[in-house]
Protein backbone atom coordinates (compact mmCIF):
# COMPACT_ATOMS: atom_id res chain seq x y z
CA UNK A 1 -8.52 73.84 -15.96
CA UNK A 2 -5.85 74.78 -12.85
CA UNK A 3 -7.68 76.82 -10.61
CA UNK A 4 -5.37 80.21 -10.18
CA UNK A 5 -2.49 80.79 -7.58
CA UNK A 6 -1.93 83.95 -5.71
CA UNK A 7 1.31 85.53 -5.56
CA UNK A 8 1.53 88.01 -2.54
CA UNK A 9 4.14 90.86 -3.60
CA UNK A 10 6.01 92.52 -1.07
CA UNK A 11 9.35 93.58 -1.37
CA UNK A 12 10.40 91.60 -4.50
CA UNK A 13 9.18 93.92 -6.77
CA UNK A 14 11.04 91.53 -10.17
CA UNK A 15 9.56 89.28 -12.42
CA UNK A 16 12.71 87.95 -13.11
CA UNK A 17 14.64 85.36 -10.39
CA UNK A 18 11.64 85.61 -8.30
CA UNK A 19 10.83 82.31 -6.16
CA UNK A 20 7.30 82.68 -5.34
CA UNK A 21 6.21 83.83 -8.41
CA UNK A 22 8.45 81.01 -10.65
CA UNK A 23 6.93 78.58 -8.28
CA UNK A 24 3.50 80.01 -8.34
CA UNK A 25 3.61 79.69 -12.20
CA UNK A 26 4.36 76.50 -12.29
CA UNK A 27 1.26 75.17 -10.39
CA UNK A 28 -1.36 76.96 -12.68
CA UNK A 29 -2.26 80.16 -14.07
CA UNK A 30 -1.19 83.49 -11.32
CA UNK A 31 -2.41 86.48 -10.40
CA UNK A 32 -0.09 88.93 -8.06
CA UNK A 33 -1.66 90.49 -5.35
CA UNK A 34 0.04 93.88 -3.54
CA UNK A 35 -1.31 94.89 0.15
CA UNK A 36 -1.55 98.54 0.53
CA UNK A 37 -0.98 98.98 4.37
CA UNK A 38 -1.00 102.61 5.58
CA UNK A 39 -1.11 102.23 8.95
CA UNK A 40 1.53 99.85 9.41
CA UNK A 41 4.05 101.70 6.90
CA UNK A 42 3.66 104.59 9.44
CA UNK A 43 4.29 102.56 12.09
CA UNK A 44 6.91 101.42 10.97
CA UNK A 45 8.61 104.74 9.41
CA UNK A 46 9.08 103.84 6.18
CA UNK A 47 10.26 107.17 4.42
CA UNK A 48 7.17 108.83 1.96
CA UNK A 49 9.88 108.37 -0.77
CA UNK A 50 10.36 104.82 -0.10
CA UNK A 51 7.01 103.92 -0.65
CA UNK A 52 6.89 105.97 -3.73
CA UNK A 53 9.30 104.24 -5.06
CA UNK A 54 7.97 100.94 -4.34
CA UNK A 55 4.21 102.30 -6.11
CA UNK A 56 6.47 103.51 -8.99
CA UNK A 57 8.01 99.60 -9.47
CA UNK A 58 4.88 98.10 -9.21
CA UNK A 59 3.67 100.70 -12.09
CA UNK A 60 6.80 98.77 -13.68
CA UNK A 61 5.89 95.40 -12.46
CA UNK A 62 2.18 95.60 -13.83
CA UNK A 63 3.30 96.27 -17.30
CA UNK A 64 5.77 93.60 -17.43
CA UNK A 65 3.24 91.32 -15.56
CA UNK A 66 0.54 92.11 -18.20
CA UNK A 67 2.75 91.23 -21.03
CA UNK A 68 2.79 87.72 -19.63
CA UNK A 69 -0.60 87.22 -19.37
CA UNK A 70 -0.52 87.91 -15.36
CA UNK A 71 -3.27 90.37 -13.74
CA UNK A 72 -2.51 92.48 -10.49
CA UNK A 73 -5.01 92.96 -7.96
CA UNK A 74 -4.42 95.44 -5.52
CA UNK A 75 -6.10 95.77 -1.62
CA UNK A 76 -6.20 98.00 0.50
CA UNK A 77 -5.56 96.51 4.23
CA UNK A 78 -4.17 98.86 6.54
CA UNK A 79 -2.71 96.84 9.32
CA UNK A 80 -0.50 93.59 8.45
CA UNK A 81 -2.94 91.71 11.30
CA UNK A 82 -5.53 91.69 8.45
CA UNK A 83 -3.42 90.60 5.53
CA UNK A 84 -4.78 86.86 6.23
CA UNK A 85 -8.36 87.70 6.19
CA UNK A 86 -7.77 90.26 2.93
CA UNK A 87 -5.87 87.49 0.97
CA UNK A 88 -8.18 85.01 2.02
CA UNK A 89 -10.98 87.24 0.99
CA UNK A 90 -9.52 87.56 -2.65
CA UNK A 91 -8.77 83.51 -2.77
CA UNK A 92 -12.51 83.29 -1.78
CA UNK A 93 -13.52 85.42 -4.63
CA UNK A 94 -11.27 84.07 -7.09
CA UNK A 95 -11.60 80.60 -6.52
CA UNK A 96 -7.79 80.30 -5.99
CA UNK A 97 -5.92 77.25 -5.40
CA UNK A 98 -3.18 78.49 -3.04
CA UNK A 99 -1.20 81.70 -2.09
CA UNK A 100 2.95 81.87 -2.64
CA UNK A 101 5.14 84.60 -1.23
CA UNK A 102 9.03 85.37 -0.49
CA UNK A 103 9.73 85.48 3.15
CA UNK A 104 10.14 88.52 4.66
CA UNK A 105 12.19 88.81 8.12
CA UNK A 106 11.84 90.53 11.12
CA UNK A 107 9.02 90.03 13.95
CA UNK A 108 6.40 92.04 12.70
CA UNK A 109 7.11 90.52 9.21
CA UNK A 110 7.14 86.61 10.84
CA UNK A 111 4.27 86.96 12.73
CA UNK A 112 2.48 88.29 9.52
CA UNK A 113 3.71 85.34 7.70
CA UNK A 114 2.77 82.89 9.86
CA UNK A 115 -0.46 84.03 10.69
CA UNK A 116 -1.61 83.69 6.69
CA UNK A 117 0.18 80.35 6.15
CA UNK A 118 -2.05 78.91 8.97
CA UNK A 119 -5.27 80.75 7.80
CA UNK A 120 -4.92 79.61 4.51
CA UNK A 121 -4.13 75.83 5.17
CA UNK A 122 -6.73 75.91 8.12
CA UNK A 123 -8.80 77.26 5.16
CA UNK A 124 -7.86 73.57 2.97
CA UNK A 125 -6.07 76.03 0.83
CA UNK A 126 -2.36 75.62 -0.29
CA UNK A 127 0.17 78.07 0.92
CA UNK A 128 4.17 78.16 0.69
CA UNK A 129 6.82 80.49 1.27
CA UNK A 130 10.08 80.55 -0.17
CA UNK A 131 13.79 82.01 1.18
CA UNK A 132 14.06 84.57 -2.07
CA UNK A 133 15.45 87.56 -0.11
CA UNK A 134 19.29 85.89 0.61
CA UNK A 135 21.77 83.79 -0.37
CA UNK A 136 21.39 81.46 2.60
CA UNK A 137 17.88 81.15 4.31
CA UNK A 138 18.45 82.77 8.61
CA UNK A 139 19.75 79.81 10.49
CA UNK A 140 21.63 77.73 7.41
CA UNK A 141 25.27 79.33 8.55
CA UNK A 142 25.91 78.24 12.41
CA UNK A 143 28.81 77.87 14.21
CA UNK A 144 30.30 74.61 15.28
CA UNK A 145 28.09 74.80 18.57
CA UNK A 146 24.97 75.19 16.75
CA UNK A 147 24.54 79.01 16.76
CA UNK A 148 23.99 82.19 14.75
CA UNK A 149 27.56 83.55 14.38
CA UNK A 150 28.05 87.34 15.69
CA UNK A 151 31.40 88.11 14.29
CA UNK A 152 31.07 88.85 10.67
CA UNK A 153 34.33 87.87 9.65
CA UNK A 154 33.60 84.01 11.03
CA UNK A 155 30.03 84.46 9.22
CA UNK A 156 32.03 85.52 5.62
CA UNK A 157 34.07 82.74 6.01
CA UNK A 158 31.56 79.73 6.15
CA UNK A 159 29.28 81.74 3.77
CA UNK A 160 32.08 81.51 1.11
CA UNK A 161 32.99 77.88 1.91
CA UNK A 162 29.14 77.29 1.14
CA UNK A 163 28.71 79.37 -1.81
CA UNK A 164 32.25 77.24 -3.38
CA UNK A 165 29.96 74.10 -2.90
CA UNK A 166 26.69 75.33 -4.15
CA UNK A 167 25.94 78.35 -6.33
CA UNK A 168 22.67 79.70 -6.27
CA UNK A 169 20.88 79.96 -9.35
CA UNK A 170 19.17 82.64 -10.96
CA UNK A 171 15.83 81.90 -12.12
CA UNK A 172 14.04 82.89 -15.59
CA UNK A 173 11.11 84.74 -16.00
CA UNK A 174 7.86 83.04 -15.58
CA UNK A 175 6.53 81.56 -19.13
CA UNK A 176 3.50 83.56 -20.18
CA UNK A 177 -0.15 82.22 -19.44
CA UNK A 178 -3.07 82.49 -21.22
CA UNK A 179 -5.23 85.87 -20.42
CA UNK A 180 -7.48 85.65 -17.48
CA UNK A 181 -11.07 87.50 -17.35
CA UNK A 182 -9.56 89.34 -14.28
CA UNK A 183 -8.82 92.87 -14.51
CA UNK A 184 -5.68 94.48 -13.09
CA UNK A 185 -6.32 97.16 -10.65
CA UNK A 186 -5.09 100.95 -10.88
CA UNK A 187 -1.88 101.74 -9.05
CA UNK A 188 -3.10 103.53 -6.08
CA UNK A 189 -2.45 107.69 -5.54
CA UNK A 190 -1.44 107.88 -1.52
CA UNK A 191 -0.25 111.29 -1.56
CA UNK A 192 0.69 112.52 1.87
CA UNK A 193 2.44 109.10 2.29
CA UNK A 194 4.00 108.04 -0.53
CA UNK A 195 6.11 111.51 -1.61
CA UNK A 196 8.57 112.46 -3.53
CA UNK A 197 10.51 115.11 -5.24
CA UNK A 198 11.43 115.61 -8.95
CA UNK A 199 15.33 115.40 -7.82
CA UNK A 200 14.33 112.02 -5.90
CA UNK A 201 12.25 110.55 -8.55
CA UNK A 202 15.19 111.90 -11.09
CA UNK A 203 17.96 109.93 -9.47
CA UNK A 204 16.19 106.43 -8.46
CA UNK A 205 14.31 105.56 -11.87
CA UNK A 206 12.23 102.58 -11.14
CA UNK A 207 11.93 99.19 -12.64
CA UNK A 208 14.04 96.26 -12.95
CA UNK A 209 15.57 97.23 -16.63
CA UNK A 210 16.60 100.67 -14.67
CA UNK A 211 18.39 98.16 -11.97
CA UNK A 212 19.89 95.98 -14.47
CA UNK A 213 21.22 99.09 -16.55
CA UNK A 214 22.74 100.45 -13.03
CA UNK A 215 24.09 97.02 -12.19
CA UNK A 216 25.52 96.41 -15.85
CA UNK A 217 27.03 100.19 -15.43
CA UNK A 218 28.42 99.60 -12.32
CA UNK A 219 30.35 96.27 -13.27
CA UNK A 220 31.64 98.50 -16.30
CA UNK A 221 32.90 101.43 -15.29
CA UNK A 222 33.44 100.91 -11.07
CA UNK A 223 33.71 98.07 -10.11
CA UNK A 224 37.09 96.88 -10.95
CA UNK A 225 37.98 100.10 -8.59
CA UNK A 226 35.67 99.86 -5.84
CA UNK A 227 38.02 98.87 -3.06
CA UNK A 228 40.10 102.14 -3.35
CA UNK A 229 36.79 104.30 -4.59
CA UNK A 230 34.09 103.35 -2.21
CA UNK A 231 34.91 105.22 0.87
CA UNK A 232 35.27 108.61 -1.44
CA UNK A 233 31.51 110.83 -1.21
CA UNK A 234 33.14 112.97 -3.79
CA UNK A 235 33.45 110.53 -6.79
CA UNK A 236 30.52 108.01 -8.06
CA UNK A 237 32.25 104.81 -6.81
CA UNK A 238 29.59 102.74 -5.37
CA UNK A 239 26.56 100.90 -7.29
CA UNK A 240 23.91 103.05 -5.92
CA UNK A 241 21.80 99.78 -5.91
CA UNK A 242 20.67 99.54 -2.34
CA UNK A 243 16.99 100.90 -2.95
CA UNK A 244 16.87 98.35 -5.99
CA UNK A 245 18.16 95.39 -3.37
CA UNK A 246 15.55 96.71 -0.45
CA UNK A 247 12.64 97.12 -2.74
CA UNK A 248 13.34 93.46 -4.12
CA UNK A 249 13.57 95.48 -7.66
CA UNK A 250 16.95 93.11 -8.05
CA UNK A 251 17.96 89.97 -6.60
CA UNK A 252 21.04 89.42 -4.54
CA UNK A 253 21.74 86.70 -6.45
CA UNK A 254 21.60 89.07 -9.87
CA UNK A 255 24.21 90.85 -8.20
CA UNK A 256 26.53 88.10 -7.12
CA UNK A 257 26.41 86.56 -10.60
CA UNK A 258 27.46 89.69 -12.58
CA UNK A 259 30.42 90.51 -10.23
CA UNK A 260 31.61 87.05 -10.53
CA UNK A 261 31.21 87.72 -14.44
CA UNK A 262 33.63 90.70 -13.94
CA UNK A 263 36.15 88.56 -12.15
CA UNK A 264 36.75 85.15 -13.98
CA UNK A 265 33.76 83.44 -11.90
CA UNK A 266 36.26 84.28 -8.34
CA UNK A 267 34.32 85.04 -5.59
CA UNK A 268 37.29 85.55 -2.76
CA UNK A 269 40.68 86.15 -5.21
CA UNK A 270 41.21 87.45 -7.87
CA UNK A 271 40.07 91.54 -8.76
CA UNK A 272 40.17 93.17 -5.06
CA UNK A 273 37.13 95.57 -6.19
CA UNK A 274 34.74 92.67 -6.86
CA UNK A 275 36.04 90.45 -3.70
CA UNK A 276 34.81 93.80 -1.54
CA UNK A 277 31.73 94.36 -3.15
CA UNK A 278 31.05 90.54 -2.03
CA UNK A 279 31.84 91.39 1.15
CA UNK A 280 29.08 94.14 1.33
CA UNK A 281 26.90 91.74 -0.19
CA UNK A 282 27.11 89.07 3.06
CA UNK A 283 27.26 92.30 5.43
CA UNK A 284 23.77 92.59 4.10
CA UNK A 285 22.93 88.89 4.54
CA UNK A 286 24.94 88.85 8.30
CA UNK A 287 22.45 91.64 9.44
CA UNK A 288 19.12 89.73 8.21
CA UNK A 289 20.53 86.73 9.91
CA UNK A 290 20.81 88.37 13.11
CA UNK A 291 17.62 89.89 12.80
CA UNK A 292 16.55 86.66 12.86
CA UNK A 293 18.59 85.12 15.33
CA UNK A 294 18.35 88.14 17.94
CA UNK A 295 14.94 89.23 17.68
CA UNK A 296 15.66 91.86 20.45
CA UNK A 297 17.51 94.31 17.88
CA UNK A 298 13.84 93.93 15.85
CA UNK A 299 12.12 95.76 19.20
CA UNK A 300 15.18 98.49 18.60
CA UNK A 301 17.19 96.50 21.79
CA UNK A 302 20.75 97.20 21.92
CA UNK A 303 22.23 93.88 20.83
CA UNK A 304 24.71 93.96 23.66
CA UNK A 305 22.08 93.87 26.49
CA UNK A 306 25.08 95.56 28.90
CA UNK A 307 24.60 98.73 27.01
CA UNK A 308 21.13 99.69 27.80
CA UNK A 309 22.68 100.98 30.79
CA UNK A 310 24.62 103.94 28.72
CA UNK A 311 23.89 107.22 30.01
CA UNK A 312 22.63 108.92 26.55
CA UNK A 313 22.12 112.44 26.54
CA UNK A 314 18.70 114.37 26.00
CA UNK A 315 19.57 117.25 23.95
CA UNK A 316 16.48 118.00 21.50
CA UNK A 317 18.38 121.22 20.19
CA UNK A 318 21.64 119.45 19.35
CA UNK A 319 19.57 116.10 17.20
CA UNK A 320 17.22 119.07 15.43
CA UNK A 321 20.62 120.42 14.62
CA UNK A 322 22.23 117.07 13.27
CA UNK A 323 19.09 116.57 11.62
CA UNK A 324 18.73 119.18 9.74
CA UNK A 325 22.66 119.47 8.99
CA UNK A 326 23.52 122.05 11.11
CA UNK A 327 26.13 121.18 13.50
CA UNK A 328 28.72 123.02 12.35
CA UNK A 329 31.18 120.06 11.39
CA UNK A 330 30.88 120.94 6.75
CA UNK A 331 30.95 116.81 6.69
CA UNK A 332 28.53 115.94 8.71
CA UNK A 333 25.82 118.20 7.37
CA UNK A 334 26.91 117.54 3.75
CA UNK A 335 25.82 114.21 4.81
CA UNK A 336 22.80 114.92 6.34
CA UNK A 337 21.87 117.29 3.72
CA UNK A 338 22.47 114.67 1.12
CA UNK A 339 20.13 112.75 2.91
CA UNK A 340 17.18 115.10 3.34
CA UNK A 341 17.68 115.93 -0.49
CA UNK A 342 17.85 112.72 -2.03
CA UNK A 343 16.80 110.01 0.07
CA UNK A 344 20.58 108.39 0.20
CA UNK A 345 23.38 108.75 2.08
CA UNK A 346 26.95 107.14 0.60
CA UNK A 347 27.93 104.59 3.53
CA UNK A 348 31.43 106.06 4.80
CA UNK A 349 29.09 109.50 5.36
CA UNK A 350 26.24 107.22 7.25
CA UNK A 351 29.13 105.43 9.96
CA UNK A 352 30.57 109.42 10.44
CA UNK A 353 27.09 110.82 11.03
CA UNK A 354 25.94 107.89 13.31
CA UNK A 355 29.29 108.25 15.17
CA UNK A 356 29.07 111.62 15.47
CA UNK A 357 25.31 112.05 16.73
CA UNK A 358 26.24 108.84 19.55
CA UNK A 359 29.76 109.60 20.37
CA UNK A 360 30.66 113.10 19.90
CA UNK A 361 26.50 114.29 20.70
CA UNK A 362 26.25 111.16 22.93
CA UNK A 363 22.88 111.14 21.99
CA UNK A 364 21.18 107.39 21.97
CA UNK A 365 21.34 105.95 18.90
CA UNK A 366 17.66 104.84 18.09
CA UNK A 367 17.41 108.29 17.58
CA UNK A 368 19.28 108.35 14.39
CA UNK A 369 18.21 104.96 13.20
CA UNK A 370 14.50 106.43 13.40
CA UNK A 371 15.34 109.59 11.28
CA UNK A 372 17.24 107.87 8.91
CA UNK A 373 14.10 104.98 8.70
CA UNK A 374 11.88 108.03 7.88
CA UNK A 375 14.38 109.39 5.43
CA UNK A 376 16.02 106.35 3.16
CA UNK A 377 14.34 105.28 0.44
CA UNK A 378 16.79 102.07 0.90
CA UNK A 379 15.40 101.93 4.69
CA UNK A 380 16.12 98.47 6.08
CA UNK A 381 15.34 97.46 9.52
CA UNK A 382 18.47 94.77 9.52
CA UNK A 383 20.76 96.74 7.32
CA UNK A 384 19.78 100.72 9.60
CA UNK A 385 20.21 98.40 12.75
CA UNK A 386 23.00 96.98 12.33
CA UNK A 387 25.09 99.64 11.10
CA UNK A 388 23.51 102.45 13.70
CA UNK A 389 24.71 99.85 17.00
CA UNK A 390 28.35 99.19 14.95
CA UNK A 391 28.99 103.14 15.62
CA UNK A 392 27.01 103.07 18.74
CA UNK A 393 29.49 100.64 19.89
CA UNK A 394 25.93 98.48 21.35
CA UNK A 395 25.59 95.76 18.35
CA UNK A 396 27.67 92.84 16.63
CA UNK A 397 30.81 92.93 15.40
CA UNK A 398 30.82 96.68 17.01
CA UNK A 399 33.52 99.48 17.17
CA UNK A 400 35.08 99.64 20.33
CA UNK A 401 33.77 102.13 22.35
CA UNK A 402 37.20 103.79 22.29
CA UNK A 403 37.19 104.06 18.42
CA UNK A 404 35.85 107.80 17.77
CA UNK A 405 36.30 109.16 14.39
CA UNK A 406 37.45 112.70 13.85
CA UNK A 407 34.88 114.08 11.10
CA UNK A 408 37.90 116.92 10.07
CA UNK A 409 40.11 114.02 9.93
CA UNK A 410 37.85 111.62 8.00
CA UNK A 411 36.72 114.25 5.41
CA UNK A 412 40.10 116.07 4.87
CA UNK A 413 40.59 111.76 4.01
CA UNK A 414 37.73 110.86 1.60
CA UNK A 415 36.74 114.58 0.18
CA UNK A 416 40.16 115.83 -0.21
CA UNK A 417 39.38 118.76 -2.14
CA UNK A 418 36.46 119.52 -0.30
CA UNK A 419 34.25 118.74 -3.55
CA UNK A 420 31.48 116.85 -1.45
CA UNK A 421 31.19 119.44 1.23
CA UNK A 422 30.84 122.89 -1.32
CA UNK A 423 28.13 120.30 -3.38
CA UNK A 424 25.89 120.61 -0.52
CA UNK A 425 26.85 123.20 1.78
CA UNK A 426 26.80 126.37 -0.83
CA UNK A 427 27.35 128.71 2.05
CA UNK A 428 31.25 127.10 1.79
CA UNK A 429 31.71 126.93 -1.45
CA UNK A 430 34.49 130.16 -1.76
CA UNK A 431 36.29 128.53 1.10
CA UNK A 432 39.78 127.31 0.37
CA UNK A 433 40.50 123.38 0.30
CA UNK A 434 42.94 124.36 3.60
CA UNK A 435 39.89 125.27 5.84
CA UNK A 436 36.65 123.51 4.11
CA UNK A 437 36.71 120.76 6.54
CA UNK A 438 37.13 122.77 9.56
CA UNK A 439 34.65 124.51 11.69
CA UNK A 440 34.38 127.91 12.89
CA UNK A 441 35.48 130.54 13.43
CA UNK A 442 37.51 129.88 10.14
CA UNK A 443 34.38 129.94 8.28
CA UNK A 444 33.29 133.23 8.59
CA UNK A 445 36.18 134.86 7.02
CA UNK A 446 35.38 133.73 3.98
CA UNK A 447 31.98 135.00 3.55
CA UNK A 448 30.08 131.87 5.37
CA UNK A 449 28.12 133.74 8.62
CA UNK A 450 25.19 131.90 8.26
CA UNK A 451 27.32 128.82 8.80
CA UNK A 452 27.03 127.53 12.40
CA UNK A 453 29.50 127.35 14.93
CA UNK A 454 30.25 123.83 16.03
CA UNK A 455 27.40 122.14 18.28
CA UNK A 456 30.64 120.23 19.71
CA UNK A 457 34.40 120.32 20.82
CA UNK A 458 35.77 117.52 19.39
CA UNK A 459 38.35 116.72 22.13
CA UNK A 460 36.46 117.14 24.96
CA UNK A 461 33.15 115.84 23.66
CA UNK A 462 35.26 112.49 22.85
CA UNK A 463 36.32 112.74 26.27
CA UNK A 464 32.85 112.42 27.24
CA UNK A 465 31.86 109.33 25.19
CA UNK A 466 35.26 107.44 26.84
CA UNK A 467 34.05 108.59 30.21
CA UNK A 468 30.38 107.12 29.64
CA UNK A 469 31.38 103.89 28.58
CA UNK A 470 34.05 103.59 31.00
CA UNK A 471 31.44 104.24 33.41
CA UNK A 472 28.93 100.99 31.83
CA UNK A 473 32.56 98.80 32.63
CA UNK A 474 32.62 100.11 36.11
CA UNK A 475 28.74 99.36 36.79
CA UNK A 476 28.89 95.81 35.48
């Protein structure tokens, strides 16, 4: 009889299109193993409602693993430096035959990886890992020189090219096995760090038939309208699937196959909606290849190394205050109330309130990628990153430093009516659509007084930014 294989779970929380665990199958009988690891998910700021929702998938998971014949064992191993000797521990005890997982990228995650591939073959055990996560595994899409690309629009263009010749598949769900006489473990209660409220739990329903019913929705009803719908907060536009693509709970490749479905099998012509939800797609894969590429940005390093030197601003009052959405701009703390509510934030809303808290605050950057790490329950190093240094005007492919956007501007643009901003700010809901984008002092004539004034001038904080980066050009 085939001794078992392991299958280390980590954020690929699917039975279906899953590499390690297809491949796992096919050598023998599997059981899936989950690390709990406290100390490093603090470390780390993952949000508490991030890692409920990943204990509420693998709740999922276990059911649809059991059907199939395939225990779960869970362990408890608080720092990812003693994943090797925990898995090895369990191979030990099981008798196993070899340990499969998807990669996982970033340093903390490589050095992890590494470290239990060697242990295990050191230990005469097999052990693989597979490129499940993306399209294209970090270092397949170089320039002509032989390096990672960092303009995005040069990285799109050879991922396309590729993706003409060779269309990744979508795998099936393992077969089932036979029972094993090994017991599944309970799904473990971490209260404290894996939180969540009723609302949170409400909006982000967990398991992969609650992906694929978002996905399948999505493709239905928005879709075909997403290039003229996705940068409006006020209508339901977007897929909402990022926590479902972070938590592994659906595949990217899932995704790419049903919007090709929705537009004749084009990937770069045809329906406009589907070519830009592609787009977002490889934004996503360009920021996990530079994660890989630059391992700086992984130690929070401004990918432009010339901008360490900006003069950022140390203003605890005025982050509490963007924090907690209270800066007196009705977009910006619609935004950031959004966030502290549900755990999301649409995307237009998180490049205004990451421009605003680094331009018009000129307050440094890692700031806001921290809070919104400790916040998201679609937190992702890459993905947070990259899009915090784009407004910071510090990373790849950034805005120039020059490019401020006006948040009275930008909402009077994508909330027109002002829908978004009396959702979450109630204090403004009887204000008229003429003045619910502005600031004070219009706001308290119509019965908002607990609304703040602005933190900022807009003008002359913009000023400001300008003068600190024209400052960095001067220095260099």
């Amino acid at each position: 009889m085939n001794r078992v294989q392991l299958c280390w779970l980590r954020n690929d929380l699917r039975s279906h299109d899953n590499k390690a665990l297809s491949r796992a199958r096919e050598q023998g009988p599997v059981v899936a193993v989950w690390l709990v690891s406290e100390q490093t998910w603090r470390e780390h700021l993952d949000a508490p409602m991030k890692i409920d929702f990943w204990l509420r998938n693998l709740a999922s998971l276990q059911q649809r693993l059991q059907q199939r014949g395939i225990p779960l064992r869970i362990l408890h191993c608080p720092r990812w430096q003693d994943a090797a000797d925990c898995l090895l521990q369990l191979a030990g005890e099981l008798q196993a035959a070899g340990l499969h997982f998807n990669a996982e990228y970033g340093i903390h995650e490589q050095q992890r990886d590494d470290a239990c591939l060697i242990a295990f073959r050191q230990a005469g055990l097999q052990a693989d890992s597979y490129h499940d996560q993306l399209l294209f595994p970090p270092g397949s899409l170089l320039t002509r020189s032989g390096s990672m690309f960092k303009v995005y629009s040069q990285f799109r263009k050879l991922a396309i090219a590729t993706l003409h010749q060779r269309l990744p598949r979508c795998l099936a769900e393992p077969e089932p096995q036979p029972p094993l006489a090994i017991s599944s473990d309970a799904i473990p209660q971490l209260p404290g760090l894996a939180d969540a409220s009723a609302l949170q739990r409400q909006l982000w329903p967990a398991g992969e038939a609650a992906a694929q019913q978002r996905l399948q929705q999505f493709c239905e009803d928005s879709l075909h309208a997403y290039s003229e719908q996705r940068d409006r907060p006020d209508l339901d536009g977007t897929s909402r699937l990022s926590p479902y693509l972070a938590s592994g709970v659906i595949s990217v490749r899932q995704c790419l196959h049903a919007a090709m479905r929705c537009n004749q099998g084009e990937l770069d012509s045809g329906n406009r909606g589907v070519q830009t939800w592609v787009n977002e797609l490889l934004w996503r894969e360009f920021y996990k290849h530079i994660l890989v590429a630059y391992p700086h940005v992984s130690r929070h390093r401004a990918f432009r190394p010339e901008t360490e030197a900006v003069a950022w601003r140390n203003d605890p009052k005025a982050l509490e205050a963007w924090q907690q959405g209270r800066t007196g701009y009705p977009i910006i703390d619609a935004a950031m109330r959004q966030l502290l509510a549900t755990g999301w934030m649409h995307n237009r809303l998180r490049m205004l309130s990451a421009m605003f808290l680094t331009k018009n605050l000129l307050i440094d950057w890692r700031e806001g990628e921290r809070w919104f790490m400790q916040h998201l329950i679609d937190g992702d190093l890459a993905a947070n990153n990259g899009g915090w240094q784009w407004s910071a005007s510090t990373g790849t492919d950034a805005a120039p430093y020059f490019r401020i956007f006006n948040p009275v501007t930008q909402a009077q643009k994508f909330d027109p009516n002002g829908d978004f901003i009396r959702h979450w700010l109630p204090e403004l809901a009887s204000r008229p659509t003429s003045l619910i984008h502005q600031p004070l002092p219009a706001a308290d004539l119509f019965g908002a007084s607990d609304y703040p004034p602005p933190l900022v001038e807009l003008s002359a904080s913009r000023q400001r930014a300008l003068d600190a980066f024209k400052n960095l050009g001067e220095t260099r």
